[in-house]
Protein backbone atom coordinates (compact mmCIF):
# COMPACT_ATOMS: atom_id res chain seq x y z
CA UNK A 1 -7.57 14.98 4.11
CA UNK A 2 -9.24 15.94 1.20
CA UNK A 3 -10.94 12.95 -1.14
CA UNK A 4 -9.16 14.09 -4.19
CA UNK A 5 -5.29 14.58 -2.35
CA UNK A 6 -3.14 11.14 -1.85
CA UNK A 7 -0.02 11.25 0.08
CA UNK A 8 2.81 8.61 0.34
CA UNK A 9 5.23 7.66 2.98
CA UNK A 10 8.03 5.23 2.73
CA UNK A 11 9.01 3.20 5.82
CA UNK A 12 12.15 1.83 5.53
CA UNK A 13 13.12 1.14 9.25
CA UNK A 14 14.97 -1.75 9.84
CA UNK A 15 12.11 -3.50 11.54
CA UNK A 16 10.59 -7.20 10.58
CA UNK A 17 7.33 -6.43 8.39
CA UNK A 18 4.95 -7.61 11.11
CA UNK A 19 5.79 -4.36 13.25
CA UNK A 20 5.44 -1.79 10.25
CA UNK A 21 2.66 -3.20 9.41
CA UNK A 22 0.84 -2.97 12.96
CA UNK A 23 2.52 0.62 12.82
CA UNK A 24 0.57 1.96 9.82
CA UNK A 25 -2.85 0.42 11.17
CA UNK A 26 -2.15 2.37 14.48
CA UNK A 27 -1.88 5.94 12.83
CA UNK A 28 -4.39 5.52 10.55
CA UNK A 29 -2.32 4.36 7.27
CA UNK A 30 -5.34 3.76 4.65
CA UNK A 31 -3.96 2.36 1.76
CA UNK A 32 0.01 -0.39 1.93
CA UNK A 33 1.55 -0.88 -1.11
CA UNK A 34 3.80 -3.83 -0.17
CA UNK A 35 6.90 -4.70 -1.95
CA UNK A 36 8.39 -8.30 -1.20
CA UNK A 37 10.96 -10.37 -2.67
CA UNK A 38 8.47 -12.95 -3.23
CA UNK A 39 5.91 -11.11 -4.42
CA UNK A 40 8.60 -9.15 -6.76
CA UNK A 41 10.13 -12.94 -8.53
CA UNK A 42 6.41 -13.29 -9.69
CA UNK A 43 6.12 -9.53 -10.84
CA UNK A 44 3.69 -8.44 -8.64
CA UNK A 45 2.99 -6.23 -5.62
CA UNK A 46 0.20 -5.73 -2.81
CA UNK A 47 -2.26 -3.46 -2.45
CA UNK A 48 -4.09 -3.12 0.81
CA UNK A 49 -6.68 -1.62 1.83
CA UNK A 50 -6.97 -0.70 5.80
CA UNK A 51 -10.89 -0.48 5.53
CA UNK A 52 -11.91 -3.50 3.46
CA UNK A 53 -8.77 -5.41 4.75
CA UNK A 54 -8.62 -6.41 1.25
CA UNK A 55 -5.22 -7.29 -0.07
CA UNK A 56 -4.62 -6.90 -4.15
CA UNK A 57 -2.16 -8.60 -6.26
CA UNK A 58 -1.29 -6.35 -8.80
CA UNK A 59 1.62 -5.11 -11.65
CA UNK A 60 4.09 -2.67 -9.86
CA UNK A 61 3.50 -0.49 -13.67
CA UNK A 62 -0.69 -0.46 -11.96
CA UNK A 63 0.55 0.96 -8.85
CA UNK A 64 -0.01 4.28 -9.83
CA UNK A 65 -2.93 3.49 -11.22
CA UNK A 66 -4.52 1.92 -8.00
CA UNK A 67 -3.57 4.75 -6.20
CA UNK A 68 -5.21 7.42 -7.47
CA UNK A 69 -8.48 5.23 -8.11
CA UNK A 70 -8.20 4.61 -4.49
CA UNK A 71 -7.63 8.21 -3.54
CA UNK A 72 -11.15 8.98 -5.93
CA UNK A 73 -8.46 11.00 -8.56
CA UNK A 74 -9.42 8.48 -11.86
């Protein structure tokens, strides 16, 4: 994939989070935006990253944002 191109994919399966999550590490997912009901009473989201296995608290409006720094696109 090219440094400047970002694609998305939605998994909705009915699966507990634990398996979707070992899912995207298998195929190579770089990047999990993770929406909870937790995370969404406080008005955030999380941002992972597969390489640093850093996780981000962020704004869902700095999604987009995170994104395309991550994908080198700022």
């Amino acid at each position: 994939m090219k440094k400047d191109a970002c694609k998305g994919k939605t998994n909705n399966r009915d699966e507990r989070p634990g398996v979707k999550f070992k899912d995207a590490d298998l195929i190579g997912i770089p990047y999990q935006i993770i929406i909870g009901k937790k995370g969404l009473k406080e008005g955030l989201v999380e941002f992972k990253s597969r390489e640093t296995k850093e996780t981000e608290r962020i704004a869902p409006s700095d999604v987009m944002y995170k994104v395309k720094e991550a994908c080198g696109r700022t």
